[in-house]
C-alpha atoms as a PDB file:
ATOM      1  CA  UNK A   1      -5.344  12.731 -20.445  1.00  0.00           C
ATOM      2  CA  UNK A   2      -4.223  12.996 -17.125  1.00  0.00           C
ATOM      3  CA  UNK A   3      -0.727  15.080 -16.687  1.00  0.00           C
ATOM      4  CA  UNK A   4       1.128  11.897 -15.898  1.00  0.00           C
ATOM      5  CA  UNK A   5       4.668  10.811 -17.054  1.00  0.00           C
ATOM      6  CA  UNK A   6       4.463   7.203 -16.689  1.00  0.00           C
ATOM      7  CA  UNK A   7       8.355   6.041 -17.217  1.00  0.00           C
ATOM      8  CA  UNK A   8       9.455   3.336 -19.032  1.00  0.00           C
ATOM      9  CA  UNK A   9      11.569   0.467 -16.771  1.00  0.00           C
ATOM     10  CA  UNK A  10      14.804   0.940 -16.962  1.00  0.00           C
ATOM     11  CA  UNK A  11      16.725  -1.119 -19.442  1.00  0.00           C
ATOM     12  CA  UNK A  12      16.726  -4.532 -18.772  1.00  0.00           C
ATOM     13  CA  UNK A  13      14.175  -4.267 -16.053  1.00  0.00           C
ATOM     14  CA  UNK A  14      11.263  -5.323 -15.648  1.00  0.00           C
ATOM     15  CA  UNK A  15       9.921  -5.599 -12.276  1.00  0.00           C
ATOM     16  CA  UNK A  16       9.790  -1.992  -9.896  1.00  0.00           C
ATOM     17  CA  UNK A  17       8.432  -2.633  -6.313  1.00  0.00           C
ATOM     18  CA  UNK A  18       8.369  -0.701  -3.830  1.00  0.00           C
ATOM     19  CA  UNK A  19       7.638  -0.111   0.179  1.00  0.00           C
ATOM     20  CA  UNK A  20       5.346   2.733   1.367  1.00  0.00           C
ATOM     21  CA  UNK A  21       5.394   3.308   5.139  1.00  0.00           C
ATOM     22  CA  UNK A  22       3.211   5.912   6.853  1.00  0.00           C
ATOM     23  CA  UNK A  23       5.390   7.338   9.119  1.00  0.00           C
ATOM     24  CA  UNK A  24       3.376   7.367  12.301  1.00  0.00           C
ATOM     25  CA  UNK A  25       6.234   6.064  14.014  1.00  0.00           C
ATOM     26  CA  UNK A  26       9.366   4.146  13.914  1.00  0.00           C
ATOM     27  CA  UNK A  27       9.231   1.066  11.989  1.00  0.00           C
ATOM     28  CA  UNK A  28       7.850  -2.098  14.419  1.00  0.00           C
ATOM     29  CA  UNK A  29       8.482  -5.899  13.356  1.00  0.00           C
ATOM     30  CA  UNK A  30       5.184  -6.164  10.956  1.00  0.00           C
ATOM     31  CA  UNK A  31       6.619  -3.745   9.199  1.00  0.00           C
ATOM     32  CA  UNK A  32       9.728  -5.210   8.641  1.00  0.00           C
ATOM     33  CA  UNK A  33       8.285  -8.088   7.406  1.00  0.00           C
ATOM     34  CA  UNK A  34       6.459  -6.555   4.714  1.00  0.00           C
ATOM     35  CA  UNK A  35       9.704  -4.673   3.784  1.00  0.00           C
ATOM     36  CA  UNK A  36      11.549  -7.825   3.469  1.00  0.00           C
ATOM     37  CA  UNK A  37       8.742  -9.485   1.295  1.00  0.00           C
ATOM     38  CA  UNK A  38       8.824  -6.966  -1.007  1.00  0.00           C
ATOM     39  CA  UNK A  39      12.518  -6.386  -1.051  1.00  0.00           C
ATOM     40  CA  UNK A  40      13.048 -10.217  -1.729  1.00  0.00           C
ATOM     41  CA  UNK A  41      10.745 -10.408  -3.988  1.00  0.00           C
ATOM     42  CA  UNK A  42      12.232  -7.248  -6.518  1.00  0.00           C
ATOM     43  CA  UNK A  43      16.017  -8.633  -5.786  1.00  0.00           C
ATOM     44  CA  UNK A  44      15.014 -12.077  -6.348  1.00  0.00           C
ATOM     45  CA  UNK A  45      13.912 -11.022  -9.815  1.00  0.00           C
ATOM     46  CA  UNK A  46      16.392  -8.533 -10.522  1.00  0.00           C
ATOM     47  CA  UNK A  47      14.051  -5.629  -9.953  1.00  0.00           C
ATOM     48  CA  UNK A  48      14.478  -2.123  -8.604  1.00  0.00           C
ATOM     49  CA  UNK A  49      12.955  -1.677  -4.922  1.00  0.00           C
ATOM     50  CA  UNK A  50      11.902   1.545  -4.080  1.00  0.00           C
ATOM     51  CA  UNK A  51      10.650   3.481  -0.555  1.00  0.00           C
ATOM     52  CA  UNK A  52       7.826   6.198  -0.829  1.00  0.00           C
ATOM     53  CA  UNK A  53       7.022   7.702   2.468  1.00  0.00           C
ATOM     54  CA  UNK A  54       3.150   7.749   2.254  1.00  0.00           C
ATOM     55  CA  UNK A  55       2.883  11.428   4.540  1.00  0.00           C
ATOM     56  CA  UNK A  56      -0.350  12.096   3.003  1.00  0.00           C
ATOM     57  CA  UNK A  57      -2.233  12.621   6.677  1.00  0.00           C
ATOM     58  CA  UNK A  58      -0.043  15.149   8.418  1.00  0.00           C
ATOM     59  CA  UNK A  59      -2.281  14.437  11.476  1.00  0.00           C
ATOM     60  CA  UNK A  60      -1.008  10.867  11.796  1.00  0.00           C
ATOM     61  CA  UNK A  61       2.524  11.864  10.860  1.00  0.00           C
ATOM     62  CA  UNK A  62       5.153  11.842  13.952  1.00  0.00           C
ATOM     63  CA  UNK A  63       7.786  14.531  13.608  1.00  0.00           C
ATOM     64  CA  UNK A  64      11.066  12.546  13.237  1.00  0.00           C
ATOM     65  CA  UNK A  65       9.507   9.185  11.947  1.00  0.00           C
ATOM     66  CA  UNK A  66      10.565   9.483   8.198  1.00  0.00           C
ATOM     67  CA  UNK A  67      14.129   9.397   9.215  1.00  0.00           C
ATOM     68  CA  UNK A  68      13.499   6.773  11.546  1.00  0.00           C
ATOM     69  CA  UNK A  69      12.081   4.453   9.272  1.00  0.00           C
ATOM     70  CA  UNK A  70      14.570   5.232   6.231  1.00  0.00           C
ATOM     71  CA  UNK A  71      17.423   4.985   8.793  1.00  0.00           C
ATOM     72  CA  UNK A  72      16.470   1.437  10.480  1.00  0.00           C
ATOM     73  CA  UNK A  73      15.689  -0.018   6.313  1.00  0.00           C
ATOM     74  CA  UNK A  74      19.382   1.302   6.369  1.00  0.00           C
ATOM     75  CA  UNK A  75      20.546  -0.559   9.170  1.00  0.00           C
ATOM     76  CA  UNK A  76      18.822  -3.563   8.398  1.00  0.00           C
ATOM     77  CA  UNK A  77      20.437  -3.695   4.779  1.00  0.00           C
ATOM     78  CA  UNK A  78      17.038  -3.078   2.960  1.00  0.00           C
ATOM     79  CA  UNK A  79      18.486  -0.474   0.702  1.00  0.00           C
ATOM     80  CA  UNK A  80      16.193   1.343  -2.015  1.00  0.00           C
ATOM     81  CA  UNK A  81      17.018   2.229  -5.298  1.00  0.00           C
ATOM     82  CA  UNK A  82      16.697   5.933  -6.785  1.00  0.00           C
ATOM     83  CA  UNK A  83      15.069   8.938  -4.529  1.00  0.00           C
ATOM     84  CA  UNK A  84      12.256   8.558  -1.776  1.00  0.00           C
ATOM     85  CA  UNK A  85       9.296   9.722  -2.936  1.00  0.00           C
ATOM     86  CA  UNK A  86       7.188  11.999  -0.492  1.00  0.00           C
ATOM     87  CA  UNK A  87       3.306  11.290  -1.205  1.00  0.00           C
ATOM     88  CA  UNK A  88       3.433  15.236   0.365  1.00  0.00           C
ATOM     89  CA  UNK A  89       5.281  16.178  -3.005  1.00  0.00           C
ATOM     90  CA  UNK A  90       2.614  15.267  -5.277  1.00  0.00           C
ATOM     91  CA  UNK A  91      -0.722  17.054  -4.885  1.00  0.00           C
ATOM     92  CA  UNK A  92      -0.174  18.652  -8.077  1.00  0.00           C
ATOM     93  CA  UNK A  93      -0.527  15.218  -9.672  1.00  0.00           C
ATOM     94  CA  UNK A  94      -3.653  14.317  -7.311  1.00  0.00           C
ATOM     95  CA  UNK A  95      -5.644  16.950  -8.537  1.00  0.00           C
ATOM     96  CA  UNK A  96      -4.883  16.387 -12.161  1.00  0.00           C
ATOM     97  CA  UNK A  97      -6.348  13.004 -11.116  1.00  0.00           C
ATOM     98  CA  UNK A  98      -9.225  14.251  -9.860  1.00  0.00           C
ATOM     99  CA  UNK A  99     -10.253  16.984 -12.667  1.00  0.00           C
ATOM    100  CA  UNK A 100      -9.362  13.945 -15.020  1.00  0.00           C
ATOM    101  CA  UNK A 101     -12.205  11.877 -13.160  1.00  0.00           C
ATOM    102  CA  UNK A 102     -14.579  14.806 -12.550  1.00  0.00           C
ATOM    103  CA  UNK A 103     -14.529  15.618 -16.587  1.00  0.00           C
ATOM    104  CA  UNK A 104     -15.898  12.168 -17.391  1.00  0.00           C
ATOM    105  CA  UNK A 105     -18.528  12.794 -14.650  1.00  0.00           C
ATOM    106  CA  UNK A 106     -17.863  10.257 -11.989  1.00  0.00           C
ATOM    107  CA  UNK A 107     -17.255  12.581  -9.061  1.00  0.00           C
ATOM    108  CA  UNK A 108     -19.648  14.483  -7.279  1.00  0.00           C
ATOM    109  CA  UNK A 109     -19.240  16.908  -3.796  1.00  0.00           C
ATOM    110  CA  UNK A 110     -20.976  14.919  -0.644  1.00  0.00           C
ATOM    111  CA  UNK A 111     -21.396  17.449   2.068  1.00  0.00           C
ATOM    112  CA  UNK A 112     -22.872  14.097   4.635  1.00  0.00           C
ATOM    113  CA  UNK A 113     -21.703  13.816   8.263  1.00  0.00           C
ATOM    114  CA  UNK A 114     -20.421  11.007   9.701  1.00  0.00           C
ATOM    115  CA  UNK A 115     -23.967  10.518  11.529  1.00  0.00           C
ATOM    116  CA  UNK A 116     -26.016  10.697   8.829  1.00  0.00           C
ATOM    117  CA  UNK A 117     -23.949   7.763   6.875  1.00  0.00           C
ATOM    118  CA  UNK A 118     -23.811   5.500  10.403  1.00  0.00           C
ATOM    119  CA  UNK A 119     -26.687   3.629   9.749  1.00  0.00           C
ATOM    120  CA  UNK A 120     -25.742   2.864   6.099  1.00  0.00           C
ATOM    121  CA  UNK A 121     -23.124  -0.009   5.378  1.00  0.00           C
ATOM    122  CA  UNK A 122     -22.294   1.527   1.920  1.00  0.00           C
ATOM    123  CA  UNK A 123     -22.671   5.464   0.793  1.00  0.00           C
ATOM    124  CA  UNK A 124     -26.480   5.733  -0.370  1.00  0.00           C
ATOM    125  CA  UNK A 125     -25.866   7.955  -2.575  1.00  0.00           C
ATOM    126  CA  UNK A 126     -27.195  11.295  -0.588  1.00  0.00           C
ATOM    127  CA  UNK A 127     -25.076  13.502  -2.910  1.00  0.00           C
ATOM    128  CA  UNK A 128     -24.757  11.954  -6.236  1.00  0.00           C
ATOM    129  CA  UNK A 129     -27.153  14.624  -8.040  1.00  0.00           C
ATOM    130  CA  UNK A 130     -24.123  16.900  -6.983  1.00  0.00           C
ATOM    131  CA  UNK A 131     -21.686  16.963 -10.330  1.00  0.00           C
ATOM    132  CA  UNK A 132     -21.181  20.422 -10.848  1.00  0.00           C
ATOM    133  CA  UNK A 133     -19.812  23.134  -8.757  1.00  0.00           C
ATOM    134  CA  UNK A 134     -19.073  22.013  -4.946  1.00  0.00           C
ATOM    135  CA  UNK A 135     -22.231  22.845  -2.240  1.00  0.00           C
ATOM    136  CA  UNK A 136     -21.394  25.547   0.206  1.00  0.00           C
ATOM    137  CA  UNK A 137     -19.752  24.526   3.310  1.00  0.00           C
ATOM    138  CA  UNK A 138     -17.178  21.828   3.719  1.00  0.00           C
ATOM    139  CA  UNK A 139     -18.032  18.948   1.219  1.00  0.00           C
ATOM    140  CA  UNK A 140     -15.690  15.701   0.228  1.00  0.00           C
ATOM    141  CA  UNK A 141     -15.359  14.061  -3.375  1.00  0.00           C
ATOM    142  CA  UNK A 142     -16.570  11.332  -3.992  1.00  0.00           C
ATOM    143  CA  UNK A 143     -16.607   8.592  -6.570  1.00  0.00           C
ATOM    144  CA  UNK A 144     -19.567   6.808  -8.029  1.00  0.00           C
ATOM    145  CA  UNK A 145     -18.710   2.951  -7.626  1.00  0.00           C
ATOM    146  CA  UNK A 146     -19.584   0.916 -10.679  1.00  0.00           C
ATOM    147  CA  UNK A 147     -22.433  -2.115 -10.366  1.00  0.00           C
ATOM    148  CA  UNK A 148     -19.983  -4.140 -11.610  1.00  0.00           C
ATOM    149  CA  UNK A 149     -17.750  -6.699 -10.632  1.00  0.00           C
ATOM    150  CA  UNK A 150     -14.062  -6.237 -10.531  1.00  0.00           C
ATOM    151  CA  UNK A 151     -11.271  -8.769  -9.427  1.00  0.00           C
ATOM    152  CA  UNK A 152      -7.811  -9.867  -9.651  1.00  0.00           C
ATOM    153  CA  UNK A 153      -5.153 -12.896  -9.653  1.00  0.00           C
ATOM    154  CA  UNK A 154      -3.123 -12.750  -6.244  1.00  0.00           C
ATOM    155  CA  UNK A 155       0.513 -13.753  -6.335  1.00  0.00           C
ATOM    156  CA  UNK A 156      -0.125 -15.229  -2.955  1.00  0.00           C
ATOM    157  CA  UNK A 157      -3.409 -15.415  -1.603  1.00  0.00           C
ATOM    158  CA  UNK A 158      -6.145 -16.503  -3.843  1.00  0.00           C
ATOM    159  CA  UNK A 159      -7.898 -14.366  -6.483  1.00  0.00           C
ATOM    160  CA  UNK A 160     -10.134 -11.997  -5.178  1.00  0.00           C
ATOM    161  CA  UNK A 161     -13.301 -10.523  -6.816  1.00  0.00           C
ATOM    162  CA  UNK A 162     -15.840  -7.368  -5.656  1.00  0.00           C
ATOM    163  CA  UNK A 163     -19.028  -5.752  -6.543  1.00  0.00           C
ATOM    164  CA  UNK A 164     -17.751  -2.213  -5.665  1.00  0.00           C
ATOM    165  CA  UNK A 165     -21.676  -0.525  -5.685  1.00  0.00           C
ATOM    166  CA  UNK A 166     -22.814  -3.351  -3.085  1.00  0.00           C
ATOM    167  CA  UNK A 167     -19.604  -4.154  -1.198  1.00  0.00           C
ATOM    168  CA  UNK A 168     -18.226  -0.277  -0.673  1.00  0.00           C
ATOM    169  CA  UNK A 169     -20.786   2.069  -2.602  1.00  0.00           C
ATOM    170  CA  UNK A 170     -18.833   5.481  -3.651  1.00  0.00           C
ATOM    171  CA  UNK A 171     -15.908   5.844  -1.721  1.00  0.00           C
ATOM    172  CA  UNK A 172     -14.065   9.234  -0.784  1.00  0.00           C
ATOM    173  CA  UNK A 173     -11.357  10.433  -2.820  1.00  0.00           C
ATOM    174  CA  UNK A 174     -10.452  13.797  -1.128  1.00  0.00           C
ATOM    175  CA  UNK A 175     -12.317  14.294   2.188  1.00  0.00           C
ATOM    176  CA  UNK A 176     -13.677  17.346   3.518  1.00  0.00           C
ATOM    177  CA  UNK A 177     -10.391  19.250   4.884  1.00  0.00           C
ATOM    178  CA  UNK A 178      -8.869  18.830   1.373  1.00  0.00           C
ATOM    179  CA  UNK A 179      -6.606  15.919   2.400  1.00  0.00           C
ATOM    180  CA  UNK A 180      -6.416  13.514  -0.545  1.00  0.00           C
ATOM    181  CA  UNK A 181      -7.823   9.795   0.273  1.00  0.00           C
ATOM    182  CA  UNK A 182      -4.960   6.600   0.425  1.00  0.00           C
ATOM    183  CA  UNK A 183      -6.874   5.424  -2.521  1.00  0.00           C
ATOM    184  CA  UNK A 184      -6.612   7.948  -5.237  1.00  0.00           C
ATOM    185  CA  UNK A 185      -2.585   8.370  -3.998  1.00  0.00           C
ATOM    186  CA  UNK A 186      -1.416   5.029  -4.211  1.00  0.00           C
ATOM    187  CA  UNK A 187      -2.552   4.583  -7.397  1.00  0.00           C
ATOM    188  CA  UNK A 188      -1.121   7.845  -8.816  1.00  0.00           C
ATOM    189  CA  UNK A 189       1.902   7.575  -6.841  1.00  0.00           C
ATOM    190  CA  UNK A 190       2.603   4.006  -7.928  1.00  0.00           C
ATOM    191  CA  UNK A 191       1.777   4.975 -11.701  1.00  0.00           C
ATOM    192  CA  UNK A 192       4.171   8.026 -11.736  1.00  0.00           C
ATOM    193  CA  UNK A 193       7.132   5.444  -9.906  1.00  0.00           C
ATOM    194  CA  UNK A 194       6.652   2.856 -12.790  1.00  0.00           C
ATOM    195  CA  UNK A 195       5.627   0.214 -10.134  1.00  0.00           C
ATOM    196  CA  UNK A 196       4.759  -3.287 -11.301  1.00  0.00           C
ATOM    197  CA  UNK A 197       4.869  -5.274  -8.784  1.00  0.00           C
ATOM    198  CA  UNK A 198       3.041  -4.962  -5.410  1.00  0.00           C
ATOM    199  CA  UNK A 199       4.013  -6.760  -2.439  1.00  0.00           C
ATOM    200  CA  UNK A 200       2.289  -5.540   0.432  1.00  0.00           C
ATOM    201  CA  UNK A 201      -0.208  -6.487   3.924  1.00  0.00           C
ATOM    202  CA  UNK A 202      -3.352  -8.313   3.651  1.00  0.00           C
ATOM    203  CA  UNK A 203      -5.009  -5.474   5.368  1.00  0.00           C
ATOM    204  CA  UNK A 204      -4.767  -3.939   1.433  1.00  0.00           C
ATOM    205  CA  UNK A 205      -6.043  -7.130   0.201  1.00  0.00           C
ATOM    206  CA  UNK A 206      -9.926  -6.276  -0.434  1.00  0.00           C
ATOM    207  CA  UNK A 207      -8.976  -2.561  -1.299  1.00  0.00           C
ATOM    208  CA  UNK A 208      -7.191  -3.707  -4.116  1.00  0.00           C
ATOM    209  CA  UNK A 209     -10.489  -3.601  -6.573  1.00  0.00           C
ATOM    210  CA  UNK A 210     -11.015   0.152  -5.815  1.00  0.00           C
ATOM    211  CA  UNK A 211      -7.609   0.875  -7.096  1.00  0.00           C
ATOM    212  CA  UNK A 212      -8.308  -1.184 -10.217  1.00  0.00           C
ATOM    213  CA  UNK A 213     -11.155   0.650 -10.731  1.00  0.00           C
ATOM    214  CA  UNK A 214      -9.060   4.092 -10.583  1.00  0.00           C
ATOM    215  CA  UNK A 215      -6.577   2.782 -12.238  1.00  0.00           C
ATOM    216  CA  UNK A 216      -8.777   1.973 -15.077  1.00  0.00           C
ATOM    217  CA  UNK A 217     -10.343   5.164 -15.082  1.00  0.00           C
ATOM    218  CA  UNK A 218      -7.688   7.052 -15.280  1.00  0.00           C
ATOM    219  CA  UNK A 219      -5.858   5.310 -17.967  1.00  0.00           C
ATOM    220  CA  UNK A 220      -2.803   3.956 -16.161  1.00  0.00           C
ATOM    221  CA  UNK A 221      -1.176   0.839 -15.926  1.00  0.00           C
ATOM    222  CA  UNK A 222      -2.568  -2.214 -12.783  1.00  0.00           C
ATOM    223  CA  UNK A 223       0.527  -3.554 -11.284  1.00  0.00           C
ATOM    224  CA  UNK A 224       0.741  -7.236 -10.126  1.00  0.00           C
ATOM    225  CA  UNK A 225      -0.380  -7.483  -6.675  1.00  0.00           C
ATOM    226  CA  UNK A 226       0.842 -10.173  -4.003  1.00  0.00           C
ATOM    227  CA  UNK A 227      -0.618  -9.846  -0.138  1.00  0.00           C
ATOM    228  CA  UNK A 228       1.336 -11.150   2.691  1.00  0.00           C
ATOM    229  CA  UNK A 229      -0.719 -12.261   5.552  1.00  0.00           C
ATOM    230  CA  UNK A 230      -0.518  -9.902   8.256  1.00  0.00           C
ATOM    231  CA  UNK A 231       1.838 -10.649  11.997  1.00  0.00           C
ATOM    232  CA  UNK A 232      -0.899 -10.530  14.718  1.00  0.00           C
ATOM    233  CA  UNK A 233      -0.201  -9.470  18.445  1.00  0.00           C
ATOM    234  CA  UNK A 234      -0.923 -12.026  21.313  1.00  0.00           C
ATOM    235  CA  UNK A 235      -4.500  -9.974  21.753  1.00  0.00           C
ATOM    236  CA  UNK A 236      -5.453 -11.109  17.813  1.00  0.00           C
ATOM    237  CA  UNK A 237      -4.651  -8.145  16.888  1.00  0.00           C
ATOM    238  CA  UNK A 238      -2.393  -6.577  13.558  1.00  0.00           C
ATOM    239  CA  UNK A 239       1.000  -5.844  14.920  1.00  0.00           C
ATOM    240  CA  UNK A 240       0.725  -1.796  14.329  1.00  0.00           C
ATOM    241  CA  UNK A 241       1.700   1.305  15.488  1.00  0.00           C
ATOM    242  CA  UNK A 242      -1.653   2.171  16.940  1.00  0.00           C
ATOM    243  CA  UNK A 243      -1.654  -1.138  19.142  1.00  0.00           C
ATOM    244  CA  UNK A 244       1.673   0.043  20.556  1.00  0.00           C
ATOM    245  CA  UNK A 245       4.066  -2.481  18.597  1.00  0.00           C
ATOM    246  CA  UNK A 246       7.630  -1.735  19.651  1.00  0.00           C
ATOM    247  CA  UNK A 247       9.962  -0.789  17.483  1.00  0.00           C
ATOM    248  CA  UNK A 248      13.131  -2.539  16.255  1.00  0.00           C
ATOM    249  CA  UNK A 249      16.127  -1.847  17.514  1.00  0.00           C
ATOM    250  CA  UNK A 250      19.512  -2.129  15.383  1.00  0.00           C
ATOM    251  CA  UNK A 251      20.989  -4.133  17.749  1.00  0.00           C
ATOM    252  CA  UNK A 252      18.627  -6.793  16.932  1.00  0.00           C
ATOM    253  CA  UNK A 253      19.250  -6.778  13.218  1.00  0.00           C
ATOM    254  CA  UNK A 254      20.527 -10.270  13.358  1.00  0.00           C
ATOM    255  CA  UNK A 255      17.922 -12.015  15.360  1.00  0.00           C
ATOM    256  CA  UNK A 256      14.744 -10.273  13.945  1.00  0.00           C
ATOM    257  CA  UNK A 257      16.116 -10.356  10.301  1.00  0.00           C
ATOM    258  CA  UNK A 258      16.124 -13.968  11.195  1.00  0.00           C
ATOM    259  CA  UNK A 259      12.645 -14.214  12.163  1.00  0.00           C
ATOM    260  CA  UNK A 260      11.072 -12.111   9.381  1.00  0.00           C
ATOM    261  CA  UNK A 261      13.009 -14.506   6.717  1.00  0.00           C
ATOM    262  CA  UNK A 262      11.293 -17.329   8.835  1.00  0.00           C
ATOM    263  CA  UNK A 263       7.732 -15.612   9.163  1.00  0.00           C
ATOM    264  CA  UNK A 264       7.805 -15.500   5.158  1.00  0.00           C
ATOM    265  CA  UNK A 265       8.530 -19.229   5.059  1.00  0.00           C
ATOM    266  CA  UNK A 266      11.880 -19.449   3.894  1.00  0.00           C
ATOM    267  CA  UNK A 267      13.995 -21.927   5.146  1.00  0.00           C
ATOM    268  CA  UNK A 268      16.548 -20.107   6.754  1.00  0.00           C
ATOM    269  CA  UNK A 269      20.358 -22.772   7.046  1.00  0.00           C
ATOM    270  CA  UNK A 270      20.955 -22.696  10.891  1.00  0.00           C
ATOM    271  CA  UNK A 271      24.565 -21.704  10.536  1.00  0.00           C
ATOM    272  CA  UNK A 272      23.004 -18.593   9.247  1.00  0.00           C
ATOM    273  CA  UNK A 273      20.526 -17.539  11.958  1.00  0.00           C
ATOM    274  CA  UNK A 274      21.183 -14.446  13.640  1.00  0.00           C
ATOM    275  CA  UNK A 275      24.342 -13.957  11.245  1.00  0.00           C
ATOM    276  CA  UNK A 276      25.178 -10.835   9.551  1.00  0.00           C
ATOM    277  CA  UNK A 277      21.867  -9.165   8.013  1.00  0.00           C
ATOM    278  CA  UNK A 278      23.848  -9.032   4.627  1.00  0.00           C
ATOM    279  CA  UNK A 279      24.537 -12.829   4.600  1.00  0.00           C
ATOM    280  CA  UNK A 280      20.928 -13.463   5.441  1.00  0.00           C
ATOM    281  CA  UNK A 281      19.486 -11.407   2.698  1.00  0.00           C
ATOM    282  CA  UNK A 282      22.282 -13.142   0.510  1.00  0.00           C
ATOM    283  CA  UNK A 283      20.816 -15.871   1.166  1.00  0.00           C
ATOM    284  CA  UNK A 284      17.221 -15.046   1.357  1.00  0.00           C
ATOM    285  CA  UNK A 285      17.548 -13.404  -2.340  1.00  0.00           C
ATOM    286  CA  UNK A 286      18.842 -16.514  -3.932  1.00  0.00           C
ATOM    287  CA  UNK A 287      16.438 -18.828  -2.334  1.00  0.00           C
ATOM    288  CA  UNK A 288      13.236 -16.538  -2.749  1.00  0.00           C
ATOM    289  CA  UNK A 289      10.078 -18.551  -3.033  1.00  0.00           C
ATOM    290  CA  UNK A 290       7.355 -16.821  -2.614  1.00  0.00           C
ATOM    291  CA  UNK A 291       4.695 -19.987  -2.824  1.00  0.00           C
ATOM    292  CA  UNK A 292       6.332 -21.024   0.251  1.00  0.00           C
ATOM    293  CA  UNK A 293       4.515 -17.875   2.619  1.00  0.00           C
ATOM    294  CA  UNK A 294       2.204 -19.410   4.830  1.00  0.00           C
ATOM    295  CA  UNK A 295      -1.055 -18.887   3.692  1.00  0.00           C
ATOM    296  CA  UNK A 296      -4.257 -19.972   5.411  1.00  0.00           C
ATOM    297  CA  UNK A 297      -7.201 -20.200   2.636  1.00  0.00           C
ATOM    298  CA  UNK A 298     -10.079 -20.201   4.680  1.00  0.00           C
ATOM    299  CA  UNK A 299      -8.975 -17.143   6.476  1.00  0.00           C
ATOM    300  CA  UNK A 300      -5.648 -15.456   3.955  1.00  0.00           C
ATOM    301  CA  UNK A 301      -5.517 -12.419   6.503  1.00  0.00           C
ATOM    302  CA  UNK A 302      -3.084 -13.396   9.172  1.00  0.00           C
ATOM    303  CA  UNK A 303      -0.194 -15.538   9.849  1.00  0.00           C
END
């Protein structure tokens, strides 16, 4: 069994969500939207919300940013419950994980490079005779994907199903400088919090069947899952970080608190826009409806 004390809700509740920033930067409007869903959405059902600070790739982590981000939730009244958790804290949990998956034989060391995998669409399995002890040189773990189909009921957008062997072949769990993949750490990491409910970006939306898959192999628990679609820049593209989306400001609390209620489709009272953010989220808590987010079906990724 893998080393993992999964907690029991606290009394009298059942729902834990939770917000997981990377902090490559201070936090920009998309991001504040997906706070706010996911905030709403634990208040609204008398939930815990909690922040992890996903600082599992020190090269894309800005010195400063954690502070930044846990600061502006501050100033924009999005506060957590209990202790941040630092994905940086818990290798010793990953790699229980990872013995736990390499004992039932479903890992295996893949010493490829990146240009001998570019002409493949999914991992053709190169390394999969390699189970035992890791090749010499720098090699990555890597899971065998399962020719089977594996799916899930979306809060929001509509259910979602995935061969994992023809639509993403093995996928990397701990790459070859010993960083730990997103994949195997959100699932331990939201195990270990007690999370069951996930309210997060569409760009997570087709991962989510890898993280079943972990989640199943390792024996823990498959939170619900709801996808917001994502808030696009004027070029098409996601409002991020790495397209140079600017970051909030705490003197707009008001306004933008306004427009992220709005983005989620919640009908806002006018007497209430750009009022206090506390009266807003007042508000926003006690109307919550999350059928009412805006939800293209032909194309669920982006507002």
């Amino acid at each position: 069994m893998l080393g993992l004390t999964i907690p029991e809700p606290p009394r009298g509740c059942g729902y834990i969500g939770r917000f997981a920033p990377t902090p490559s930067g201070p936090l920009h409007f998309g991001s504040l939207v997906a706070a706010l869903a996911s905030y709403l959405d634990a208040r609204a059902h008398q939930g815990q919300w909690l922040v992890r600070i996903e600082d599992i790739d020190p090269p894309r982590c800005q010195a400063g940013a954690s502070d930044s981000i846990l600061q502006t939730l501050d100033d924009y009244g999005l506060h957590w419950d209990g202790n941040i958790c630092y994905q940086s804290q818990q290798t010793t949990h990953y790699i229980s994980a990872l013995k736990q998956l390499q004992q039932q034989q479903r890992l295996f060391f893949c010493s490829c490079s990146r240009s001998q995998l570019q002409a493949h669409t999914t991992y053709p399995g190169t390394c999969r005779h390699q189970l035992g002890a890791p090749v010499k040189g720098a090699c990555s773990y890597r899971i065998q994907a399962p020719d089977l189909e594996i799916g899930f009921d979306d809060l929001i957008m509509p259910t979602y199903k995935e061969n994992l062997a023809q639509a993403v072949g093995d996928f990397i769990l701990r790459r070859k400088d010993s960083l730990f993949a997103y994949q195997l750490a959100v699932v331990v990491d939201d195990a270990l919090q007690g999370i069951t409910h996930v309210i997060r970006g569409a760009d997570l939306y087709q991962q989510t069947p890898r993280q079943i898959f972990l989640q199943q192999g390792l024996n823990l628990p498959t939170p619900t899952y709801g996808h917001i679609p994502l808030i696009m820049n004027d070029q098409g593209q996601k409002l991020s970080k790495q397209n140079f989306a600017q970051a909030i400001t705490t003197e707009a609390a008001p306004a933008l608190m306004s427009q992220a209620i709005q983005r989620l489709g919640q009908a806002l009272p006018a007497e209430l826009v750009a009022a206090p953010v506390v009266d807003q989220l007042s508000w926003a808590t006690q109307n919550w409806n999350r059928t009412l987010i805006p939800c293209h079906r032909q194309d669920p990724i982006a507002f």
